[in-house]
Every structure is written in C-alpha cells, then in structure tokens.
Protein backbone atom coordinates (compact mmCIF):
# COMPACT_ATOMS: atom_id res chain seq x y z
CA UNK A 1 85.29 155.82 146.47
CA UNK A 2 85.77 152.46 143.99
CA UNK A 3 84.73 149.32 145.13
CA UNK A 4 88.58 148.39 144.75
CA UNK A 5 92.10 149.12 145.48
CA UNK A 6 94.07 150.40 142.28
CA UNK A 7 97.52 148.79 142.26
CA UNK A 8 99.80 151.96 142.73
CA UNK A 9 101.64 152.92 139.21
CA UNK A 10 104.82 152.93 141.77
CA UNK A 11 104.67 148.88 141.60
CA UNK A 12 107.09 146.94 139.05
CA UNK A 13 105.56 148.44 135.66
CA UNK A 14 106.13 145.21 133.91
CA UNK A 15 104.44 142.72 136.54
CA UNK A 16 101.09 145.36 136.40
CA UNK A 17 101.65 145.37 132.48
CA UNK A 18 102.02 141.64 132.29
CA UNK A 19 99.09 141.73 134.41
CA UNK A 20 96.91 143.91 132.48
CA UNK A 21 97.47 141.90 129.05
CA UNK A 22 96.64 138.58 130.71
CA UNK A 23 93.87 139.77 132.39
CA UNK A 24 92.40 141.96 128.61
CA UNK A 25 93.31 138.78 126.89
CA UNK A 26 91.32 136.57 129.18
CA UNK A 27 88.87 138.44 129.34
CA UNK A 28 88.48 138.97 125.22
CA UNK A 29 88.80 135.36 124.97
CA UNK A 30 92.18 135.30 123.13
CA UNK A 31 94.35 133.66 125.98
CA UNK A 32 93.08 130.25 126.32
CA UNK A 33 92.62 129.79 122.79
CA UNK A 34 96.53 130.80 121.80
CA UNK A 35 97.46 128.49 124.67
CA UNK A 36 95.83 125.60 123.16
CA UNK A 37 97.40 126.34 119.50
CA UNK A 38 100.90 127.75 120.55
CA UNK A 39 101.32 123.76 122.53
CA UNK A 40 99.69 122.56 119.67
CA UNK A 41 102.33 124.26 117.11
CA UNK A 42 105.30 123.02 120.06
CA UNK A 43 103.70 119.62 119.57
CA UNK A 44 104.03 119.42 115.44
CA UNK A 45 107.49 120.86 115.66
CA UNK A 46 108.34 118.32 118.00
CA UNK A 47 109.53 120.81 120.82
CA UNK A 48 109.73 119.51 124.01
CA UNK A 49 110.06 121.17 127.85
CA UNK A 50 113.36 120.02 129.33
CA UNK A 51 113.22 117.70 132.13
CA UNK A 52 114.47 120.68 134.32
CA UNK A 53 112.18 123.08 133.23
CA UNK A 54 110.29 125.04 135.60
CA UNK A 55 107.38 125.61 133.63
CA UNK A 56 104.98 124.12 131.05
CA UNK A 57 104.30 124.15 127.56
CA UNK A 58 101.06 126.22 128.64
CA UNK A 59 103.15 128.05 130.66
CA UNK A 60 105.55 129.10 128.25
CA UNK A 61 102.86 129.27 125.66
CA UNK A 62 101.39 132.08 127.68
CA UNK A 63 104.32 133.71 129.07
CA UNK A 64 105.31 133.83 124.84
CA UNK A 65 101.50 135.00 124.11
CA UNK A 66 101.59 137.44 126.57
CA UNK A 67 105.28 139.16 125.94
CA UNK A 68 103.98 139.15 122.52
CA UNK A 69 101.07 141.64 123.47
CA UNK A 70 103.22 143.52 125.19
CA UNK A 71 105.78 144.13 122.56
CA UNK A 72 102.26 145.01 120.34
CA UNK A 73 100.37 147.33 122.53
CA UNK A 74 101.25 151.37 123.13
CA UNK A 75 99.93 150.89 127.20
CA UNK A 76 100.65 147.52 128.61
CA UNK A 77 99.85 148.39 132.07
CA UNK A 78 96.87 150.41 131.42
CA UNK A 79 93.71 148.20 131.65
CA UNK A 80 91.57 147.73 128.39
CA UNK A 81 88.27 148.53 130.80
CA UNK A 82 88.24 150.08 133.77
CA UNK A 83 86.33 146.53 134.69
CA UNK A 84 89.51 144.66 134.28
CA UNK A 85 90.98 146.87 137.10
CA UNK A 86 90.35 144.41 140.32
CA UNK A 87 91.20 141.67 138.30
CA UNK A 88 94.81 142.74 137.49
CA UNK A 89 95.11 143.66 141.32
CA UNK A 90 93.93 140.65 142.26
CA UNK A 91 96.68 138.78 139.89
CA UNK A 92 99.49 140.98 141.40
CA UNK A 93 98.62 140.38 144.64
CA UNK A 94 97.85 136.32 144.22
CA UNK A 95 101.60 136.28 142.39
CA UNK A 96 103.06 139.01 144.70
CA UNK A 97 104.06 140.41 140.99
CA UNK A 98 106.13 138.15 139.69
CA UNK A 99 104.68 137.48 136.25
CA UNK A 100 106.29 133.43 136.07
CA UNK A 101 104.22 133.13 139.56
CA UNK A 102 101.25 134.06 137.11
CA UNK A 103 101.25 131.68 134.89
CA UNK A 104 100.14 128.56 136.67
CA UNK A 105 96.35 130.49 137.27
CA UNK A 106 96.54 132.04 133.34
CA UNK A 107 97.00 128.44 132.18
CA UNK A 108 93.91 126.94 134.87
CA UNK A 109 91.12 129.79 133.69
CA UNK A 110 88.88 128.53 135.99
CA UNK A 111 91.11 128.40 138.38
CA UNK A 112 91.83 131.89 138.08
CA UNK A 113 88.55 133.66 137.72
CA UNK A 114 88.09 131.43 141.19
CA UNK A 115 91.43 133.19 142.97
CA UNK A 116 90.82 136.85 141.22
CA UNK A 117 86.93 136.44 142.68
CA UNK A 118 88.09 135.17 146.00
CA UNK A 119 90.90 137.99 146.60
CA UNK A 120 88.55 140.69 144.94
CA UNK A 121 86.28 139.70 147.99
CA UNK A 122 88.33 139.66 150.46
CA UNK A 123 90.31 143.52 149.27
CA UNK A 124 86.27 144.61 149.24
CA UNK A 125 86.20 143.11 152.83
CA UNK A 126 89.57 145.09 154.14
C-alpha cells in the first residue's frame, strides 16, 4: 500500500484537474514565473483589480495561467508524476476543492510547499 491517499476520481473532476496543473506547473517551475509576468503584462496595460474584487492580480494571474493549461492538456486531472500525487491531495483537501480557495497558497509558493508538507504528514499519520 502507497504512502498516500489517492483523491477518489468520484471528487469534482475540475477541482482535482485544477489541482493537478497547479501542482505539475509548480513543480516544473512554470507557475511562479507566469505569475510574475501575467501582473507584470496587467501592470503595462494599466489593468487594475476592482476595489470589490475578491482576488488578486496573482490570483487571477494564476487562476488565468492555470485554466489556460487546462484548456491545453488531453488529462488535466491526471498527475504529470505519480510524485505529484500527495501534493494534489493535499491541495484538495487544504481548499476542500474549490479551486478560487487555491489560489491564495499557488500565489505564496512557500507557503504552499509548507501546507502540502504539513497535510501530507498528517494523511501519512491517519
């Protein structure tokens, strides 16, 4: 038996999907990067978040990014590696799958290699 729970393919399809392409994009090193330059491009274009907006710039950077990859890959929910398994679990269960709850850890990297660490440890420890 695997060190880890897999998240049943019964959950919301695209909360594990939106999972799995943050978690392959992190991991590849393409997330924080397309953060930076899609607030960068908002920026220049003079784009600005609405006083009542929920989220950030990052946030809607990534949200954008990660759609994007979506849209672009045959198997969004599949993981890249089965490595980036207890990481997507550990996003759907730290958002409770709700893929705007994501954002605020995709947009704090070392904030969420901290959370995905700390509830990979304690699934291992249930």
């Amino acid at each position: 038996m695997s060190a880890h729970r897999e998240v049943p393919m019964s959950l919301d399809n695209s909360a594990r999907a939106f999972a799995a392409r943050a978690v392959a994009s992190y991991r590849d090193g393409t997330l924080t990067p397309a953060i930076r330059a899609g607030v960068q491009e908002r920026a220049r274009l003079g784009i600005t978040s609405r006083s009542w907006a929920e989220l950030s710039a990052e946030e809607l950077t990534a949200h954008q990014y990660i759609e994007d990859l979506l849209e672009e890959t045959a198997h969004p929910d599949r993981p890249d590696t089965a490595a980036d398994e207890p990481a997507i679990a550990a996003l759907i269960r730290l958002s409770g799958g709700n893929e705007y709850a994501m954002l605020p850890m995709l947009v704090s990297p070392p904030d969420l290699m901290q959370n995905l660490r700390a509830a990979q440890r304690e699934a291992e420890a249930s």
